[in-house]
PDB file of N, CA and C in Angstrom:
ATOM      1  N   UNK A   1      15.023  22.719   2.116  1.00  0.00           N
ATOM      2  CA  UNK A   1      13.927  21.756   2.084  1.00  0.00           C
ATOM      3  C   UNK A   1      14.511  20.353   1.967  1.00  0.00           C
ATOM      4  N   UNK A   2      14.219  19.704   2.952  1.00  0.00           N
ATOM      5  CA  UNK A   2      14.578  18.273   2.963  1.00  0.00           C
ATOM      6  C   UNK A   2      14.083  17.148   1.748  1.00  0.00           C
ATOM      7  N   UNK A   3      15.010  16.797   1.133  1.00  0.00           N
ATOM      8  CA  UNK A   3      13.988  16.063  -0.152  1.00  0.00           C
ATOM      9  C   UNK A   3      14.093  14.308   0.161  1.00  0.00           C
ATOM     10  N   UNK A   4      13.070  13.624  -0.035  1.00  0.00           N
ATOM     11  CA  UNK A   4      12.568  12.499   0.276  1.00  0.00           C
ATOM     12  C   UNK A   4      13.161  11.383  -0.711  1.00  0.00           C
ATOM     13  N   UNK A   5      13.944  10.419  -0.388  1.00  0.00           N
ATOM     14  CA  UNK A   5      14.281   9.273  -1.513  1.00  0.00           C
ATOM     15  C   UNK A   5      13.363   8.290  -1.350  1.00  0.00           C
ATOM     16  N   UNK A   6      12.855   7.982  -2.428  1.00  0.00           N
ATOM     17  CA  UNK A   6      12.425   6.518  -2.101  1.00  0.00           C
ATOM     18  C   UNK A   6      12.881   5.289  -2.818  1.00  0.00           C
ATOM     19  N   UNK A   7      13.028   4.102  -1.948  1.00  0.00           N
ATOM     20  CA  UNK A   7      13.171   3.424  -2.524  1.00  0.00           C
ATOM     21  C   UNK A   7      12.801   2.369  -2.798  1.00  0.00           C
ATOM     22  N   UNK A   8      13.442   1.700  -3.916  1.00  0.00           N
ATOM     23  CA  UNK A   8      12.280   0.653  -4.540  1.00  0.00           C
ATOM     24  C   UNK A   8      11.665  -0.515  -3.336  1.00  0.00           C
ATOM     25  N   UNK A   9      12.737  -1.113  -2.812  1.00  0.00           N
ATOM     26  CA  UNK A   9      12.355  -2.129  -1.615  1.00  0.00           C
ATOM     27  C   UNK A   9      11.843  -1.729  -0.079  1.00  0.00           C
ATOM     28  N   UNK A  10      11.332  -0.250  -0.275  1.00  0.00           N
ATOM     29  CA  UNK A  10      11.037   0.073   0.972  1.00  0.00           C
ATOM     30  C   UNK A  10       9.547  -0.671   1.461  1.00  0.00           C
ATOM     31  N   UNK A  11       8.900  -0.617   2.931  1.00  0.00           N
ATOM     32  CA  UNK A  11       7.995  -1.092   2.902  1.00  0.00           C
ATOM     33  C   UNK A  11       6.791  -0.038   3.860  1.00  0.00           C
ATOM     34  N   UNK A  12       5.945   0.435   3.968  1.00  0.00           N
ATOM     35  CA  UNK A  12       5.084   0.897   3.700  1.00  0.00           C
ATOM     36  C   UNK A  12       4.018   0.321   5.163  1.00  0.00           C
ATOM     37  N   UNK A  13       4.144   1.269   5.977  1.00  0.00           N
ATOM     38  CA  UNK A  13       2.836   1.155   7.048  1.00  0.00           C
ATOM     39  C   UNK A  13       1.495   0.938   6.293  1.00  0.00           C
ATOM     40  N   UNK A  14       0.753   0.405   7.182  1.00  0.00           N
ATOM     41  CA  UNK A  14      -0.832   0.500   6.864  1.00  0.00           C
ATOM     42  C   UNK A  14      -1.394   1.893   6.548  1.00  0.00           C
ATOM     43  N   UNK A  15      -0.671   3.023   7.525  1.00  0.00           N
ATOM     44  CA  UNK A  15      -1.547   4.331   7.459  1.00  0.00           C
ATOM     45  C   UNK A  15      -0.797   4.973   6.414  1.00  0.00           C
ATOM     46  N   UNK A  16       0.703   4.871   5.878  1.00  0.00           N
ATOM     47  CA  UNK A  16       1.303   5.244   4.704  1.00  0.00           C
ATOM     48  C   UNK A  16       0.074   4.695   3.358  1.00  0.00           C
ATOM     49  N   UNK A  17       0.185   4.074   3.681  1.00  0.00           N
ATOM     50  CA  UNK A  17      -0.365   2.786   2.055  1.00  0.00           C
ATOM     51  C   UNK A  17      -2.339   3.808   1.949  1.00  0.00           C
ATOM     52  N   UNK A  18      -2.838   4.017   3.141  1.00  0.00           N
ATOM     53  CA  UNK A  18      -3.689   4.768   3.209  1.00  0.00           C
ATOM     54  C   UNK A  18      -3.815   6.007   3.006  1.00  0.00           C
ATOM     55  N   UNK A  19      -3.257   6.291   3.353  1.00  0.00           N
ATOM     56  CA  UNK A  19      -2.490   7.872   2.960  1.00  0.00           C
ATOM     57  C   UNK A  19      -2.189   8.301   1.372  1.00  0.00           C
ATOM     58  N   UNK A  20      -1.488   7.587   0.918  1.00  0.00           N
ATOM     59  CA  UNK A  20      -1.303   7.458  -0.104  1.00  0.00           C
ATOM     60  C   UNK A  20      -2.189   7.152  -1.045  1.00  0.00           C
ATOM     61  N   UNK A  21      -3.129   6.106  -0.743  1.00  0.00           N
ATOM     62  CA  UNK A  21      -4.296   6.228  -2.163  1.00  0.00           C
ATOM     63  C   UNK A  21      -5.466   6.544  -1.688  1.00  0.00           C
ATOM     64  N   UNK A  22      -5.143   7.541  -0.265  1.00  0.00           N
ATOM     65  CA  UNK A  22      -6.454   8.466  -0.161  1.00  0.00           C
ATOM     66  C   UNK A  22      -7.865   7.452   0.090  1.00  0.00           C
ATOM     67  N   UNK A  23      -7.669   6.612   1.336  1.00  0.00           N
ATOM     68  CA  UNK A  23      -8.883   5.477   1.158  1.00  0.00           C
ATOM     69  C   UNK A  23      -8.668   5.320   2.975  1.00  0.00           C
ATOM     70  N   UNK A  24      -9.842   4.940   3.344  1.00  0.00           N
ATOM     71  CA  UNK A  24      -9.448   4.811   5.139  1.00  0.00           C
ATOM     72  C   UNK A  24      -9.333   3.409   5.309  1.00  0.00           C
ATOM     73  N   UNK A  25      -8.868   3.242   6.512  1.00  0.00           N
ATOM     74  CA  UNK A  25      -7.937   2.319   7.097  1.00  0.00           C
ATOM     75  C   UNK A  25      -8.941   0.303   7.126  1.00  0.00           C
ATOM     76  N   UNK A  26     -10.596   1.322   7.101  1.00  0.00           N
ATOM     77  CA  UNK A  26     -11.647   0.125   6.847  1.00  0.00           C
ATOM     78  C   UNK A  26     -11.971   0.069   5.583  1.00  0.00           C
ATOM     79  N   UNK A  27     -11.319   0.979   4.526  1.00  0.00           N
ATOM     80  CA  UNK A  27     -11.684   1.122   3.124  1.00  0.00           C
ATOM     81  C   UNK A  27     -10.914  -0.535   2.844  1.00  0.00           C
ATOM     82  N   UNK A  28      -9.693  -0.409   3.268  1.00  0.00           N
ATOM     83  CA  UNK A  28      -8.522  -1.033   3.033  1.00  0.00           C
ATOM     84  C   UNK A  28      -8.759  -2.347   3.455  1.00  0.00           C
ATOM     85  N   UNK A  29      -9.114  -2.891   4.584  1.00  0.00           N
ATOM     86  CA  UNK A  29      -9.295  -4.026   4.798  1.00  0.00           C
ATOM     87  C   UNK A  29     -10.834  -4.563   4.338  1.00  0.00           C
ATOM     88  N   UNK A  30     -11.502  -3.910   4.172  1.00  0.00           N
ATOM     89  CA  UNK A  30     -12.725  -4.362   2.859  1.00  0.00           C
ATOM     90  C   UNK A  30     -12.377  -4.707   1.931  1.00  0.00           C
ATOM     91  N   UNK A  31     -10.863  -4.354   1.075  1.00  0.00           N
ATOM     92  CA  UNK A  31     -10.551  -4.659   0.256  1.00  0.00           C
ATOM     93  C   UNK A  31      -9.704  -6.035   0.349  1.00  0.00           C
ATOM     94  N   UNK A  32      -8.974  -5.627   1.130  1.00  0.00           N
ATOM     95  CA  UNK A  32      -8.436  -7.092   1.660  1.00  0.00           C
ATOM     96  C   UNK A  32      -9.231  -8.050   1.909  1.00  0.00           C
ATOM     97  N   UNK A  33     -10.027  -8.137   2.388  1.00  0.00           N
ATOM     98  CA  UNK A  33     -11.248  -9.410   2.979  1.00  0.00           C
ATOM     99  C   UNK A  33     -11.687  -9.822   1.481  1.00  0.00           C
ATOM    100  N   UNK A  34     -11.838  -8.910   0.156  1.00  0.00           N
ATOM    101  CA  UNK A  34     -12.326  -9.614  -0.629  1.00  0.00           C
ATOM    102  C   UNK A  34     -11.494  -9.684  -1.847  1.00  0.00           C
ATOM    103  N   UNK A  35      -9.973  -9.601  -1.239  1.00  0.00           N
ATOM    104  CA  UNK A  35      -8.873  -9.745  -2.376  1.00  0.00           C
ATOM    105  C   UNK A  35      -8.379  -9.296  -3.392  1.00  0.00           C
ATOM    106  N   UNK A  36      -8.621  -7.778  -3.165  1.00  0.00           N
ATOM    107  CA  UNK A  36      -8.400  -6.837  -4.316  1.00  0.00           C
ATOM    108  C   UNK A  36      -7.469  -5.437  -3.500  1.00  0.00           C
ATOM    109  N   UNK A  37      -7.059  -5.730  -2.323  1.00  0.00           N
ATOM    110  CA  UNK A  37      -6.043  -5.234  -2.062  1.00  0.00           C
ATOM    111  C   UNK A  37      -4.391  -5.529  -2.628  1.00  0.00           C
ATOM    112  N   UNK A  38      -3.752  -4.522  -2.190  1.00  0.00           N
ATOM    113  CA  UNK A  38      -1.929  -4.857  -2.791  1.00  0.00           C
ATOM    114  C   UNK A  38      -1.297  -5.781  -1.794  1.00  0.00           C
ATOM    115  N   UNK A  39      -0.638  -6.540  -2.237  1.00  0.00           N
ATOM    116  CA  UNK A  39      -0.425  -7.417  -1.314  1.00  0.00           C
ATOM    117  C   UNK A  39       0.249  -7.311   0.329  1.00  0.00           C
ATOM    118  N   UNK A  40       0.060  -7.560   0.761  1.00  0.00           N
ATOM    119  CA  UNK A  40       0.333  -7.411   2.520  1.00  0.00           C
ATOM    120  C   UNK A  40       1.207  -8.662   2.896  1.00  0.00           C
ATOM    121  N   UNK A  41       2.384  -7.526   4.373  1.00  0.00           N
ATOM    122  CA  UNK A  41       2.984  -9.276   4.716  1.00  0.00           C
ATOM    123  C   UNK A  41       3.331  -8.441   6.097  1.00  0.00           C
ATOM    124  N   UNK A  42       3.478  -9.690   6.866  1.00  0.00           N
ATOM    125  CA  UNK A  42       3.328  -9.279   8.244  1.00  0.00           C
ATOM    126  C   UNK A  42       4.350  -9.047   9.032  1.00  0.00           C
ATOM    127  N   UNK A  43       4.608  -8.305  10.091  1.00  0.00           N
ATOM    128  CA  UNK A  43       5.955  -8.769  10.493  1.00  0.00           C
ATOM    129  C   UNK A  43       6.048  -9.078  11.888  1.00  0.00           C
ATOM    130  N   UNK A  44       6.991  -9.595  12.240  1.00  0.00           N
ATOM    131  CA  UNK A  44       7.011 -10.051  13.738  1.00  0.00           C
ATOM    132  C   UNK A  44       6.071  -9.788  14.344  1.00  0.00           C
ATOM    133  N   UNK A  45       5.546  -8.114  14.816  1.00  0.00           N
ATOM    134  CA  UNK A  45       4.513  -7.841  15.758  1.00  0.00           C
ATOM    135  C   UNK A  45       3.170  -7.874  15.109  1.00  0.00           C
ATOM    136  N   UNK A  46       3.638  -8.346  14.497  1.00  0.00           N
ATOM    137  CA  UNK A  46       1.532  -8.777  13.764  1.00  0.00           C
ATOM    138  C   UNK A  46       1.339  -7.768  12.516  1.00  0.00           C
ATOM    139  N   UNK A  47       2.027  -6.474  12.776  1.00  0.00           N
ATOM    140  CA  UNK A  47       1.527  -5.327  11.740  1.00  0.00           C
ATOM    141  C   UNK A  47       1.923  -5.777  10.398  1.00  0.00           C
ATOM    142  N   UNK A  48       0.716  -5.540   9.816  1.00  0.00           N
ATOM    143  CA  UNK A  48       1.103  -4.974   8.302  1.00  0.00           C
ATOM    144  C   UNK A  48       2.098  -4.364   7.056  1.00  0.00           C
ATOM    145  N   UNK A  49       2.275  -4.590   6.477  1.00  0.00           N
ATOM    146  CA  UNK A  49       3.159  -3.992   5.710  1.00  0.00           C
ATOM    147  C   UNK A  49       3.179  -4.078   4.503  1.00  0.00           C
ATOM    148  N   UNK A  50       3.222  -2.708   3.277  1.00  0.00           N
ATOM    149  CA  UNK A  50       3.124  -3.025   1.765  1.00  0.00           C
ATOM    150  C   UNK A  50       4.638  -2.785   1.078  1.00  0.00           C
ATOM    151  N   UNK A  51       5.307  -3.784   0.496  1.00  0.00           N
ATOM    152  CA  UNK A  51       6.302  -3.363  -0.497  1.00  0.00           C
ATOM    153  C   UNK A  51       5.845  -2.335  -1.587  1.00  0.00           C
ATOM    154  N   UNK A  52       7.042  -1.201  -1.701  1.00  0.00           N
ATOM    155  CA  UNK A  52       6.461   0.145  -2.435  1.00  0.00           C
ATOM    156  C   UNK A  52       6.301  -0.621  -4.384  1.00  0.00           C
ATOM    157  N   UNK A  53       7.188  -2.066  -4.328  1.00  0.00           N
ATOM    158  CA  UNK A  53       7.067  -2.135  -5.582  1.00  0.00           C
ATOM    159  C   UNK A  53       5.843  -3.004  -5.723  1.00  0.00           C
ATOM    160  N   UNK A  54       5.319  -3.454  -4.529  1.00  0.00           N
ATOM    161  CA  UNK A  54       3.807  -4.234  -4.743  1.00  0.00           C
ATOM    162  C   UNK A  54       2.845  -2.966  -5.029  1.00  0.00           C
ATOM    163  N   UNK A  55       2.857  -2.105  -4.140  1.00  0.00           N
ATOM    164  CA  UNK A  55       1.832  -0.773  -4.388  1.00  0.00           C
ATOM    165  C   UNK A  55       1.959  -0.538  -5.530  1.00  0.00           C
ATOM    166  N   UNK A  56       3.102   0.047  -6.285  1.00  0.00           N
ATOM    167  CA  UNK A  56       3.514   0.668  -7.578  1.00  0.00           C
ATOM    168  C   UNK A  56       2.718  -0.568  -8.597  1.00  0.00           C
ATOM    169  N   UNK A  57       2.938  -1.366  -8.227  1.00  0.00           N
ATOM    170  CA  UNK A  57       2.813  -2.465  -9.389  1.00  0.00           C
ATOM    171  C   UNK A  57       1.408  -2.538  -9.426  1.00  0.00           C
ATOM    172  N   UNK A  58       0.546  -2.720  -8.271  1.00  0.00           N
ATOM    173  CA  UNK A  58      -1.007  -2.797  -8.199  1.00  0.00           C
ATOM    174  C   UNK A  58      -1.435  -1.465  -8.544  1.00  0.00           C
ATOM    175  N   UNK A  59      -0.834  -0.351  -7.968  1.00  0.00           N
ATOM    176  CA  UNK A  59      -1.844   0.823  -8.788  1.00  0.00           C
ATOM    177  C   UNK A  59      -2.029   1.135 -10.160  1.00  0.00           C
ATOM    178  N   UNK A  60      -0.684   0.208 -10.576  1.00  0.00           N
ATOM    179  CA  UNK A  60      -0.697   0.682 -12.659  1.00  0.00           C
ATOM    180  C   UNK A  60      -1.676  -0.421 -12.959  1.00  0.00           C
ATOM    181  N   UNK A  61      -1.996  -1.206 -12.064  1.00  0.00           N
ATOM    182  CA  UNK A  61      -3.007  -2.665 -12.829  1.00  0.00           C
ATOM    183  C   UNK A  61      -4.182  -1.839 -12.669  1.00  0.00           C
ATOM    184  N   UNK A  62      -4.492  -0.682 -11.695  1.00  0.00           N
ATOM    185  CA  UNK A  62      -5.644  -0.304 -11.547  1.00  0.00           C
ATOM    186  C   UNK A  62      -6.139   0.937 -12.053  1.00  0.00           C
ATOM    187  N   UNK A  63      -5.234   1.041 -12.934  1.00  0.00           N
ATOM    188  CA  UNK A  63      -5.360   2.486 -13.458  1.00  0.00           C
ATOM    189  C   UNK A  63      -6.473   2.398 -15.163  1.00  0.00           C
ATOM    190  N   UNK A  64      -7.425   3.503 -15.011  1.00  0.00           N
ATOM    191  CA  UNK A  64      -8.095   3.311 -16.482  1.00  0.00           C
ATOM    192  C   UNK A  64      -8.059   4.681 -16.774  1.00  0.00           C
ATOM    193  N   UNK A  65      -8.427   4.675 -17.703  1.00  0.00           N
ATOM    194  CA  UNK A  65      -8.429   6.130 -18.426  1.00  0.00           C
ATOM    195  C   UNK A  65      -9.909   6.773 -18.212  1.00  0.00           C
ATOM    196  N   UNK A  66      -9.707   8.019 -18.064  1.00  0.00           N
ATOM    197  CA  UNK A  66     -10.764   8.626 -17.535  1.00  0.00           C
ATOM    198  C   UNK A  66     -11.598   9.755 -18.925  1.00  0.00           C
TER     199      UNK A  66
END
């Protein structure tokens, strides 16, 4: 079984970053439009992209106890 590293400075497709907190691709930019998405940066070809330590860092801000 192939095991997966990750690392801290990796960066993160749109459909990864979706994937990952389980939300669709218009969930995501609803959130963005009203600034409560993880931060985004663009690259050459226009696409998107999340640093894994921006994700990491925004999901513990968003975390409450259940």
């Amino acid at each position: 079984m192939k095991k997966t590293v990750i690392r801290s400075n990796e960066k993160l497709t749109l459909a990864e970053v979706c994937a990952e907190i389980k939300i669709s691709r218009s969930t995501f930019y609803e959130w963005r439009a009203k600034g409560i998405a993880p931060p985004c940066y663009k690259i050459g070809n226009g696409e998107l992209r999340v640093s894994r330590d921006d994700l990491d860092r925004w999901w513990e801000e968003r975390k409450v106890d259940a």
